[in-house]
C-alpha atoms as a PDB file:
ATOM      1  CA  UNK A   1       0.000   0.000   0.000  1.00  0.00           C
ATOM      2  CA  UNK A   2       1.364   3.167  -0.906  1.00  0.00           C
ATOM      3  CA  UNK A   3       1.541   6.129   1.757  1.00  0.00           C
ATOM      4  CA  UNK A   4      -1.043   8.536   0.577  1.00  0.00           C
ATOM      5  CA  UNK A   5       0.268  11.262   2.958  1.00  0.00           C
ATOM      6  CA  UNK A   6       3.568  11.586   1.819  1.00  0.00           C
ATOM      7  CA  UNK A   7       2.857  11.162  -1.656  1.00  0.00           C
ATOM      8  CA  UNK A   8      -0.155  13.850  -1.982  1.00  0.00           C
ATOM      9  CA  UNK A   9       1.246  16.112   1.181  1.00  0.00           C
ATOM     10  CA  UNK A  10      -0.775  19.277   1.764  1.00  0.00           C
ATOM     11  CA  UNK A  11      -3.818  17.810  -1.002  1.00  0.00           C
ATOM     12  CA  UNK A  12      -6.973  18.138   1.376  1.00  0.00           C
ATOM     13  CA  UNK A  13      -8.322  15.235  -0.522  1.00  0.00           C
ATOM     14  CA  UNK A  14      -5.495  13.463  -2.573  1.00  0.00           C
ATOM     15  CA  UNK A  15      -6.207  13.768  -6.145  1.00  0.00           C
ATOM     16  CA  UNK A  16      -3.658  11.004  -7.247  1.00  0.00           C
ATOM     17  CA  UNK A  17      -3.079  11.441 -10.985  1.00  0.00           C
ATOM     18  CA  UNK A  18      -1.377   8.220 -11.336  1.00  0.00           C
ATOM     19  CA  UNK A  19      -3.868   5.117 -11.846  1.00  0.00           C
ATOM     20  CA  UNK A  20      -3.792   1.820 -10.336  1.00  0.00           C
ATOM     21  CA  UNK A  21      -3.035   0.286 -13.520  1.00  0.00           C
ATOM     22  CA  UNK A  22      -4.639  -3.624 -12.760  1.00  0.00           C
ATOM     23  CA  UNK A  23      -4.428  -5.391 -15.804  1.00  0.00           C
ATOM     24  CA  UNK A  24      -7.280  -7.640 -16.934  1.00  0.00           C
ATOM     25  CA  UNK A  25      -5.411 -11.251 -16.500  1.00  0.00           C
ATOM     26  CA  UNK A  26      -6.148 -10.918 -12.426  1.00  0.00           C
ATOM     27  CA  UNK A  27      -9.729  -9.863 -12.995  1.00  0.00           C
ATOM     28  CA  UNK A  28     -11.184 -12.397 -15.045  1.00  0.00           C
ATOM     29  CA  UNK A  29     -14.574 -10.915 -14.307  1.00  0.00           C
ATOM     30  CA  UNK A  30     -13.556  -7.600 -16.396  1.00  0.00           C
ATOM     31  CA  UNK A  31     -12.726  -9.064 -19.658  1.00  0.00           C
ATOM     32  CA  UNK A  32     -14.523  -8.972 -22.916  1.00  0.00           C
ATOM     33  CA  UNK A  33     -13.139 -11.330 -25.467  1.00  0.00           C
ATOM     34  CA  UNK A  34     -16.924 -12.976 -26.153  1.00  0.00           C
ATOM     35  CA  UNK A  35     -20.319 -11.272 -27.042  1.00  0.00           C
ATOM     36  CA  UNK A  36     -21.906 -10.250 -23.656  1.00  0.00           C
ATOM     37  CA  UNK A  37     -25.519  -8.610 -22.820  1.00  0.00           C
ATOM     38  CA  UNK A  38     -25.875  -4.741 -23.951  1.00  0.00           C
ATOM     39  CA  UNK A  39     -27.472  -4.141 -20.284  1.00  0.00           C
ATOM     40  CA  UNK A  40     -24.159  -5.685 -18.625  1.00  0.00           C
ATOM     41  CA  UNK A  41     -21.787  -4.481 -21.188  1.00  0.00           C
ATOM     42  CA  UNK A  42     -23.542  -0.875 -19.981  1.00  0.00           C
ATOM     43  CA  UNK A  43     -23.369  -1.537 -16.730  1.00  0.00           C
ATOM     44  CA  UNK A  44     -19.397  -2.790 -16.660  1.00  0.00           C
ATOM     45  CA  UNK A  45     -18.761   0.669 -18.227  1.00  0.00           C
ATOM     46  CA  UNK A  46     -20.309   2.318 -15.639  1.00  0.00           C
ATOM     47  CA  UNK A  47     -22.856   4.065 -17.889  1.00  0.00           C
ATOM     48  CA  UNK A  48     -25.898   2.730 -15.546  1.00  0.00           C
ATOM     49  CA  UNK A  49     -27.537  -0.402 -13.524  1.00  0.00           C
ATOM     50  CA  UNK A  50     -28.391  -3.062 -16.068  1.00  0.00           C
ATOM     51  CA  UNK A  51     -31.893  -2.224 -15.105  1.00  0.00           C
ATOM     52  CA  UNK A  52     -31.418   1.191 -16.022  1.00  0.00           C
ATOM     53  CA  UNK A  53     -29.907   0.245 -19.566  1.00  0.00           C
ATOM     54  CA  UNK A  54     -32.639  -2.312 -19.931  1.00  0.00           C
ATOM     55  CA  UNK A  55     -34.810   1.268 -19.749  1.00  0.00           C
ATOM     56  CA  UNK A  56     -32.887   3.127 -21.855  1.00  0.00           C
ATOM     57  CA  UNK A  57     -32.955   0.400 -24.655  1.00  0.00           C
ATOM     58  CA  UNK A  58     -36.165   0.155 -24.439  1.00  0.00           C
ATOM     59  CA  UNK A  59     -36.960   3.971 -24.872  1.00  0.00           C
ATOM     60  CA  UNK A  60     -34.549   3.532 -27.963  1.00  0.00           C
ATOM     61  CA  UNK A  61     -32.142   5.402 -26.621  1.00  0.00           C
ATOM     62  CA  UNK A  62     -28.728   3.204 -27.237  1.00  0.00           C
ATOM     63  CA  UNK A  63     -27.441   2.299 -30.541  1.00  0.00           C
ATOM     64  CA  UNK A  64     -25.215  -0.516 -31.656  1.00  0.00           C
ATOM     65  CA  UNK A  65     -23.290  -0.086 -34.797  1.00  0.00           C
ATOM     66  CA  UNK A  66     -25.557   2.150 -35.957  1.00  0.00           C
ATOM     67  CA  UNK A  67     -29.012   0.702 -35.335  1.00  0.00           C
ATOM     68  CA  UNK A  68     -31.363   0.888 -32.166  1.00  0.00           C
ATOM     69  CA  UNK A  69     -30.732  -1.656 -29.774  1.00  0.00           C
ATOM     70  CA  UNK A  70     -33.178  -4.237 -28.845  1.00  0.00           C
ATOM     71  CA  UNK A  71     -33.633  -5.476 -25.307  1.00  0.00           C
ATOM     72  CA  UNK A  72     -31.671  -8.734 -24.378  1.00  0.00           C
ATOM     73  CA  UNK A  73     -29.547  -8.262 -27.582  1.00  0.00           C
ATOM     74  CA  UNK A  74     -25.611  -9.363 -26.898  1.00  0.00           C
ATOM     75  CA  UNK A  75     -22.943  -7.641 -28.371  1.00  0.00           C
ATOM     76  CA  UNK A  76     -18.535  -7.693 -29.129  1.00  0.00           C
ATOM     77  CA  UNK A  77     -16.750  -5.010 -27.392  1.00  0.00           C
ATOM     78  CA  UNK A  78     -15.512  -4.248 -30.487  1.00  0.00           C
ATOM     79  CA  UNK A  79     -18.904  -2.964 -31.649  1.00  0.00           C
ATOM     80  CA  UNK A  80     -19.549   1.145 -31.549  1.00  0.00           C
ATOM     81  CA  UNK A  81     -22.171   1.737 -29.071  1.00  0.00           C
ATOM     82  CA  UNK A  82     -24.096   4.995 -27.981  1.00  0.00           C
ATOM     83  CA  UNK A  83     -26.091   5.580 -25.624  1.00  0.00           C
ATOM     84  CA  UNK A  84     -28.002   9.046 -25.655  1.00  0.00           C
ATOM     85  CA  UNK A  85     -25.621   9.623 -27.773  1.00  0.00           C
ATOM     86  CA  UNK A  86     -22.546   9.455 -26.549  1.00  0.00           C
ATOM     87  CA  UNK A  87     -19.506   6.440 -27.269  1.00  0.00           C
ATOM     88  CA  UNK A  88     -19.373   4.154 -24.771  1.00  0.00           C
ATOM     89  CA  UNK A  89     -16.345   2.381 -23.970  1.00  0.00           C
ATOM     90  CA  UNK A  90     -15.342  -0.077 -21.182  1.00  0.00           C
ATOM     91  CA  UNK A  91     -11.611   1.307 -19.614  1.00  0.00           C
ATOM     92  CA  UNK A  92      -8.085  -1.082 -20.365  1.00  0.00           C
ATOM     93  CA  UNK A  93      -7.638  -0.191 -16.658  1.00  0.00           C
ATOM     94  CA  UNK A  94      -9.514  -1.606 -14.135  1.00  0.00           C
ATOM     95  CA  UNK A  95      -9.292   1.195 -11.235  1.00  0.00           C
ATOM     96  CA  UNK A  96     -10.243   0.160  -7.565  1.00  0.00           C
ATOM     97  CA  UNK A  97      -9.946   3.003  -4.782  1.00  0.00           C
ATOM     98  CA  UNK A  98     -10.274   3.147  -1.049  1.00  0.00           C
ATOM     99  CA  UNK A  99     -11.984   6.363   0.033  1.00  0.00           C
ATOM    100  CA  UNK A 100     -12.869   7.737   3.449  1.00  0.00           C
ATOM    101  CA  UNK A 101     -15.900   9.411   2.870  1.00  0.00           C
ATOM    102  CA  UNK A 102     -16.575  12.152   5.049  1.00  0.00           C
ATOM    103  CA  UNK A 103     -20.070  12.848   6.744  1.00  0.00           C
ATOM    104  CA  UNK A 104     -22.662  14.792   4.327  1.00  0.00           C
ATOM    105  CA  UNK A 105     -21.169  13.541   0.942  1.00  0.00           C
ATOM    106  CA  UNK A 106     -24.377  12.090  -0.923  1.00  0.00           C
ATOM    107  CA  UNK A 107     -23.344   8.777  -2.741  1.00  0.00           C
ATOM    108  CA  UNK A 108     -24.559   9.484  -5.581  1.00  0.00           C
ATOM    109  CA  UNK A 109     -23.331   9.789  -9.578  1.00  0.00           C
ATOM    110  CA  UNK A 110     -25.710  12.146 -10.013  1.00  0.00           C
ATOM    111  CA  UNK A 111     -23.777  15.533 -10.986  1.00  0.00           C
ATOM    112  CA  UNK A 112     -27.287  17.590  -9.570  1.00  0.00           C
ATOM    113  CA  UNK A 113     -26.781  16.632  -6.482  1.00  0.00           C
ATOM    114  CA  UNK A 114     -25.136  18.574  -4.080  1.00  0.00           C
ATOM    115  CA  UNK A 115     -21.817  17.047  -2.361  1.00  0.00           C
ATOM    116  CA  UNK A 116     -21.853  14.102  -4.485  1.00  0.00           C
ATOM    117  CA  UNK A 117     -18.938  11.844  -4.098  1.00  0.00           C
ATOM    118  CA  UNK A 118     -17.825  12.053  -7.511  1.00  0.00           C
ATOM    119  CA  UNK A 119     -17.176  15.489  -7.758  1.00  0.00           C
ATOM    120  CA  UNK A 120     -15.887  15.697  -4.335  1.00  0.00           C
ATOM    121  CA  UNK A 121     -13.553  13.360  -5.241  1.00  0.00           C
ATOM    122  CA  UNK A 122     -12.673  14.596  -8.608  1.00  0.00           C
ATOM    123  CA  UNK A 123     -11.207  11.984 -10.509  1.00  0.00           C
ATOM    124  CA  UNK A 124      -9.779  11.892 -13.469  1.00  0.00           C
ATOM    125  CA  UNK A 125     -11.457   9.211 -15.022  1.00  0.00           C
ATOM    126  CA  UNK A 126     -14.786   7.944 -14.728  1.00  0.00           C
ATOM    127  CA  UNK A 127     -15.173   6.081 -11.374  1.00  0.00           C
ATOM    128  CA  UNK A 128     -18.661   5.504  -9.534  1.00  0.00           C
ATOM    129  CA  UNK A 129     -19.463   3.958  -5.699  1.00  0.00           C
ATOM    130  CA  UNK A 130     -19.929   0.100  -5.331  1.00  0.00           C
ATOM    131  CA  UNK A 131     -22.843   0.572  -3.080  1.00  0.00           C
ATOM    132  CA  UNK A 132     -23.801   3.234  -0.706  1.00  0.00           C
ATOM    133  CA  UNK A 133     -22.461   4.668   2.971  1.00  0.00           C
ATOM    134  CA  UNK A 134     -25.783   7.250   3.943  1.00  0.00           C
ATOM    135  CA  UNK A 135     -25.252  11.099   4.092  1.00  0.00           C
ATOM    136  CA  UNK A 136     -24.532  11.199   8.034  1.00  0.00           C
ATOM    137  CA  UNK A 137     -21.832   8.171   7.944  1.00  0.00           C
ATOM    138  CA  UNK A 138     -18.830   8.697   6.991  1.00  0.00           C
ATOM    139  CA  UNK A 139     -15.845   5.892   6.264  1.00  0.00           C
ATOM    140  CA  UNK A 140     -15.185   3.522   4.201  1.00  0.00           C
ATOM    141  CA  UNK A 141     -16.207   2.918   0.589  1.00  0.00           C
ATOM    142  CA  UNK A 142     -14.672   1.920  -2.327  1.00  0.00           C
ATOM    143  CA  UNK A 143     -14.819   3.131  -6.100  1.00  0.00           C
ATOM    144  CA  UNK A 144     -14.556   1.465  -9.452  1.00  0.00           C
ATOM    145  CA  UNK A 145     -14.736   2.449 -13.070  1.00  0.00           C
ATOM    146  CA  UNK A 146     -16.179  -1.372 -14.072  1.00  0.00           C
ATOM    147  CA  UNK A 147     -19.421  -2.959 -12.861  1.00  0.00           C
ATOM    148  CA  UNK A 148     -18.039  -6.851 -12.819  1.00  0.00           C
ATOM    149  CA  UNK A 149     -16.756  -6.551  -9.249  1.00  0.00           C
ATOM    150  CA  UNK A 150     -19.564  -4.554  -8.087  1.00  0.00           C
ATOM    151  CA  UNK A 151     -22.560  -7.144  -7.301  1.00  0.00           C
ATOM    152  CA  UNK A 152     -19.317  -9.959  -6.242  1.00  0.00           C
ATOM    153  CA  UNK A 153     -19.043  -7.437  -3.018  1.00  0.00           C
ATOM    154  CA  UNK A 154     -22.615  -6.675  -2.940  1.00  0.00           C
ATOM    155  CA  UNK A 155     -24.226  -9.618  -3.572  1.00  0.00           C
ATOM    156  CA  UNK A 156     -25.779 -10.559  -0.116  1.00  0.00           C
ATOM    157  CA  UNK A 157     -25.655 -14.343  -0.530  1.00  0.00           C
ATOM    158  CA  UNK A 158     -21.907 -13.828  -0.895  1.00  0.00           C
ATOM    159  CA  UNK A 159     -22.059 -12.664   2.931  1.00  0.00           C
ATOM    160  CA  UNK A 160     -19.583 -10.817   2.731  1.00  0.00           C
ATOM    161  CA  UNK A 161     -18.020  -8.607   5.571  1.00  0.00           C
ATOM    162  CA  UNK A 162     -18.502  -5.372   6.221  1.00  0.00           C
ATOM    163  CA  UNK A 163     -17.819  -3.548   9.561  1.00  0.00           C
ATOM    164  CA  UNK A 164     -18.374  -0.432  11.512  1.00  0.00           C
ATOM    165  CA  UNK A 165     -17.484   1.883  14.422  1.00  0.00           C
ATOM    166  CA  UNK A 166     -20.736   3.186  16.526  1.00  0.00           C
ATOM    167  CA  UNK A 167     -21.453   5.336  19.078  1.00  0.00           C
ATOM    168  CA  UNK A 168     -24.915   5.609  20.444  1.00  0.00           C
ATOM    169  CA  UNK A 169     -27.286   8.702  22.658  1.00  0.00           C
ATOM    170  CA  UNK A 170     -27.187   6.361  26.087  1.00  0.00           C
ATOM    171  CA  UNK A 171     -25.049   3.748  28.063  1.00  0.00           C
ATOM    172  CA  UNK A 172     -25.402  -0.185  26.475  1.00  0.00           C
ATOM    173  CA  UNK A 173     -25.389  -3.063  28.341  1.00  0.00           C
ATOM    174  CA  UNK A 174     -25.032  -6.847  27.426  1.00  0.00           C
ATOM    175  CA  UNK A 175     -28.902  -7.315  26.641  1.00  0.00           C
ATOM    176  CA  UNK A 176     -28.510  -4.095  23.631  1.00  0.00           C
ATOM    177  CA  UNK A 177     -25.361  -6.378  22.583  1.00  0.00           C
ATOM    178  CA  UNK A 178     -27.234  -9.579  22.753  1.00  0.00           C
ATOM    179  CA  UNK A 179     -30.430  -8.293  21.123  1.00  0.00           C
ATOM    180  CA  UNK A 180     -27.955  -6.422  18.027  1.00  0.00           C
ATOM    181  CA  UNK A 181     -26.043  -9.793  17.908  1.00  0.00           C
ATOM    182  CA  UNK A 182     -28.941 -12.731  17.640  1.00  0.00           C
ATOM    183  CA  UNK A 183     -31.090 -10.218  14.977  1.00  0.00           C
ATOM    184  CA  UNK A 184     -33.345  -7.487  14.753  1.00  0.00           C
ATOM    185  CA  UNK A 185     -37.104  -7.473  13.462  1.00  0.00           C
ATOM    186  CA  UNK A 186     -36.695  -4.342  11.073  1.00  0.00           C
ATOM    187  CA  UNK A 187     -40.394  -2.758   9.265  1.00  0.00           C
ATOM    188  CA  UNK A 188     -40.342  -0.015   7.395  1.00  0.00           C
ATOM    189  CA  UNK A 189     -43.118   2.697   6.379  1.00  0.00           C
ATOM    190  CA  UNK A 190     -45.054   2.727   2.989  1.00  0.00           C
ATOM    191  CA  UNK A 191     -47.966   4.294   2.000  1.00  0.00           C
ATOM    192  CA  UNK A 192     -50.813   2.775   0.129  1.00  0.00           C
ATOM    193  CA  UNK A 193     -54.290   4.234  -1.013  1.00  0.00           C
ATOM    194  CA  UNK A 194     -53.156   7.388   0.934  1.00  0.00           C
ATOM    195  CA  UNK A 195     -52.888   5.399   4.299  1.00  0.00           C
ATOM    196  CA  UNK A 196     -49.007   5.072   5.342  1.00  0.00           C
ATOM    197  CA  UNK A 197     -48.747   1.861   7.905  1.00  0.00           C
ATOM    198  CA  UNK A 198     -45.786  -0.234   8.845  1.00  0.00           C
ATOM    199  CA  UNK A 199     -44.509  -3.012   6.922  1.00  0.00           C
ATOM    200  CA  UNK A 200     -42.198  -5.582   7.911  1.00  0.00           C
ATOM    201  CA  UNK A 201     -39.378  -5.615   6.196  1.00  0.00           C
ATOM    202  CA  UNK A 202     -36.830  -8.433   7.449  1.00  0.00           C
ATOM    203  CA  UNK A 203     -34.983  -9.942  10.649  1.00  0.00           C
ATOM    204  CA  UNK A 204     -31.493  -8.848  10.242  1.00  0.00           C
ATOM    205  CA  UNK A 205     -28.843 -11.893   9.880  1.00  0.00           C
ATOM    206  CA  UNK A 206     -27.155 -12.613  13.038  1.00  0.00           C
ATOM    207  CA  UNK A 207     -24.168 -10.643  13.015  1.00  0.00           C
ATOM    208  CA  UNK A 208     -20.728  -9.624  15.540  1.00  0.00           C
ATOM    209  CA  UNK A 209     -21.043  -7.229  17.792  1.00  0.00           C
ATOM    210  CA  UNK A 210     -18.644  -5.968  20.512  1.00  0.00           C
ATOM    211  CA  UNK A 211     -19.249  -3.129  23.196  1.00  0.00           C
ATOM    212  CA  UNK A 212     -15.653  -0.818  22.961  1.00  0.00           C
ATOM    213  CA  UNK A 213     -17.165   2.022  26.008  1.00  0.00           C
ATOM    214  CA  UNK A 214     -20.181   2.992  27.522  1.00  0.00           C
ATOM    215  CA  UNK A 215     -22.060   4.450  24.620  1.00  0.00           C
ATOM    216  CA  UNK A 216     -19.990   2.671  21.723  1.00  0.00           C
ATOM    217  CA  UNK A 217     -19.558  -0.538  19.924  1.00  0.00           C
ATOM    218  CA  UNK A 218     -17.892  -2.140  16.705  1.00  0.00           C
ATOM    219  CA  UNK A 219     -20.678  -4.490  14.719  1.00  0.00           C
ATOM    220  CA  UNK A 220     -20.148  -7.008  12.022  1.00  0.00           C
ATOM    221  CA  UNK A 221     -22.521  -7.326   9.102  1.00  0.00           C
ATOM    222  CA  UNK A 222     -23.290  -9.136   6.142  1.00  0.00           C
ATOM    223  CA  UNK A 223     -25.961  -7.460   4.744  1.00  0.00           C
ATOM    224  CA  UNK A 224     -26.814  -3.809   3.551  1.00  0.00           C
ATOM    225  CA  UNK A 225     -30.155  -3.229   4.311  1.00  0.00           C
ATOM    226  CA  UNK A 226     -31.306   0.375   4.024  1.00  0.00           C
ATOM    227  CA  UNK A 227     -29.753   2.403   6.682  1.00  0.00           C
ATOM    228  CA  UNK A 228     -29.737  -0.942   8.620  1.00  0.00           C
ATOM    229  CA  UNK A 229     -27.457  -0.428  11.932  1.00  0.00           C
ATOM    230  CA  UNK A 230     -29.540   3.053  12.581  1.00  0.00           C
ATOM    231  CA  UNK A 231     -32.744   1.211  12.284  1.00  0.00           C
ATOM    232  CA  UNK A 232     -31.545  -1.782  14.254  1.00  0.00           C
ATOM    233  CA  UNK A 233     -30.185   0.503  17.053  1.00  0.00           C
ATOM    234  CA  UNK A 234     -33.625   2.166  17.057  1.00  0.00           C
ATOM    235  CA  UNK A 235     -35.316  -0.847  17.603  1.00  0.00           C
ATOM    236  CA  UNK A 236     -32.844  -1.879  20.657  1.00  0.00           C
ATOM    237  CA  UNK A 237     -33.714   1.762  22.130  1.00  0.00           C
ATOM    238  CA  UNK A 238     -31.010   3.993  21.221  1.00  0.00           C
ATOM    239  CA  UNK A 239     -30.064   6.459  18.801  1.00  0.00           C
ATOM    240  CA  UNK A 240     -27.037   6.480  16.653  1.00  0.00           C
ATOM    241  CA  UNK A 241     -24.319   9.809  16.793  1.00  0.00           C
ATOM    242  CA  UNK A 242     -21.732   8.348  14.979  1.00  0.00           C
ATOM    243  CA  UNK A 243     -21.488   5.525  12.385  1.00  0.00           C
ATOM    244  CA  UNK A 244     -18.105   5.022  10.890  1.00  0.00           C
ATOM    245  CA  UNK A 245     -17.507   1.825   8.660  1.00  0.00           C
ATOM    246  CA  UNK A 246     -13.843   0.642   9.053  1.00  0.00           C
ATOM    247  CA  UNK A 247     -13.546  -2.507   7.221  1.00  0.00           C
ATOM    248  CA  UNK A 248     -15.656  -4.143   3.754  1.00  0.00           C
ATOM    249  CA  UNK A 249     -14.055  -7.664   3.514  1.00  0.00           C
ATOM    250  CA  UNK A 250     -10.579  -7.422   3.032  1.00  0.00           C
ATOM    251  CA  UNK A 251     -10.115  -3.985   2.066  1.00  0.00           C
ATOM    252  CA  UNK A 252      -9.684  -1.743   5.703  1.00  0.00           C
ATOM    253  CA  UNK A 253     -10.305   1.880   6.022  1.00  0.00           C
ATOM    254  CA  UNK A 254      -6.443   2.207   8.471  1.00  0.00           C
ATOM    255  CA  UNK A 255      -5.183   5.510   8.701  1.00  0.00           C
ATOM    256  CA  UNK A 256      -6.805   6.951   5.754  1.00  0.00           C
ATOM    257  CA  UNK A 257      -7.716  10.254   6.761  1.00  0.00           C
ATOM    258  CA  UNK A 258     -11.580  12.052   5.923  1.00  0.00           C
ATOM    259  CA  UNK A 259     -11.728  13.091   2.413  1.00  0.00           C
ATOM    260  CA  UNK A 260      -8.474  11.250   1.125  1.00  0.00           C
ATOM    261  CA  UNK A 261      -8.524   7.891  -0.733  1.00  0.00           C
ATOM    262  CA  UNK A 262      -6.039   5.564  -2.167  1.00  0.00           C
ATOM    263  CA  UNK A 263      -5.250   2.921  -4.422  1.00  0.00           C
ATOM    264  CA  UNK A 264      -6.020  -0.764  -3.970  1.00  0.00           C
ATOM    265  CA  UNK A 265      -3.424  -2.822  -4.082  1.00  0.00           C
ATOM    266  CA  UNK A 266      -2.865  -5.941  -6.320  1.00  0.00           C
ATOM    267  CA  UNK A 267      -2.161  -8.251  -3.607  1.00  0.00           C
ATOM    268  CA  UNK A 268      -5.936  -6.852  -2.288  1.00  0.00           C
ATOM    269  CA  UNK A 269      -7.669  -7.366  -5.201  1.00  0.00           C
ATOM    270  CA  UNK A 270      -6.494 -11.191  -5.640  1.00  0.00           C
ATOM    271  CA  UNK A 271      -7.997 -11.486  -1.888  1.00  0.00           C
ATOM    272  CA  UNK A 272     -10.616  -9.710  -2.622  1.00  0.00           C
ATOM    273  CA  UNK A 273     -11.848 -12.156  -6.164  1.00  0.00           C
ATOM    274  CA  UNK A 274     -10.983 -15.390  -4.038  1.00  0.00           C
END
């Protein structure tokens, strides 16, 4: 691992101009030597979700050597493809980054939105979020310019690792540890024919949790429920301050300071596709 610090010294949030360079023989998944699906192909380039290309075929909008696509169509890298009518191209490099993302950055690509994490960050290449860390977190989370990794870290059957730093509004005992640790019965609101009522949602999966003071406590999950430790700690009886994720599988946040992020390293990214 490099040393961000000395490297980018006196950058408040280390704009690295040299890439991570990963070549494509040690991720299999991000190689396109045989036809593949439009909505993937899309999707690896970091143009959209495959459902979201799946839409934008649909409404005609992406072209393949010149004609309108058609929904479920496959297609050769080589191929020119548009979509709303720009080239789209899937990157030689395949760039991973580690980035401590400071409270009230929005993960979001969306340029509209204010304090989104890609222009805070400010790349210089075309890199998106693989997954999301809500507005009042801050931590961990890493970026990508190529969708095949993306659902191998967030695939919840994969149960993968991730894990985070909490402080809560009052003192916790062993029964708030207990409850946390065995599962938590989380509903959520929606509204239908104008009436808004409580729906259960899930039980969380059991999950590692260990009390570090008074009012704090590191927890171990493999899921990524919506705003899931907040909602669990409500339902336990206390109210999260601080929510800081330190670790997603392999990949740890360390001394990575708020606003900087770094390269992943090759040796990383083998652990990470095992």
């Amino acid at each position: 691992m490099k040393n961000v610090e000395k490297e980018n010294s006196g950058t408040k949030n280390m704009k690295q101009e040299n890439t991570m360079a990963v070549k494509k023989e040690i991720v299999p998944e991000y190689n396109c030597t045989n036809q593949i699906r439009l909505n993937k192909y899309l999707s690896d380039a970091g143009v959209c979700s495959r459902r979201q290309a799946d839409r934008l075929i649909e409404e005609g909008k992406v072209v393949v050597n010149g004609k309108t696509a058609m929904t479920g169509m496959k297609i050769d890298c080589s191929w020119e493809i548009l979509c709303e009518g720009k080239p789209v191209k899937t990157e030689d490099e395949f760039i991973l980054l580690a980035f401590h993302k400071p409270r009230g950055i929005e993960c979001t690509t969306n340029s509209k939105v204010k304090n989104n994490i890609v222009d805070y960050i400010g790349y210089k290449k075309r890199i998106y979020p693989i997954g999301r860390l809500d507005k009042d977190s801050e931590g961990l989370i890493l970026m990508t310019n190529h969708g095949a990794i993306v659902n191998k870290i967030l695939k919840a059957s994969n149960y993968h690792e991730k894990e985070y730093e909490v402080t809560v509004d009052r003192k916790i005992n062993n029964t708030f540890i207990k409850k946390m640790s065995d599962g938590v019965k989380i509903s959520k609101v929606e509204k239908k024919n104008g009436i808004r009522q409580v729906v259960f949602e899930a039980v969380t999966r059991k999950c590692k949790v260990i009390k570090t003071s008074d009012c704090s406590f590191r927890i171990t999950i493999t899921q990524g429920l919506n705003r899931q430790i907040r909602r669990m700690c409500e339902v336990c009886g206390v109210k999260v301050i601080t929510l800081k994720r330190i670790r997603i599988m392999n990949i740890h946040l360390g001394n990575l300071k708020s606003g900087e992020y770094r390269e992943i390293t090759r040796e990383e990214i083998e652990e990470l596709l095992k």
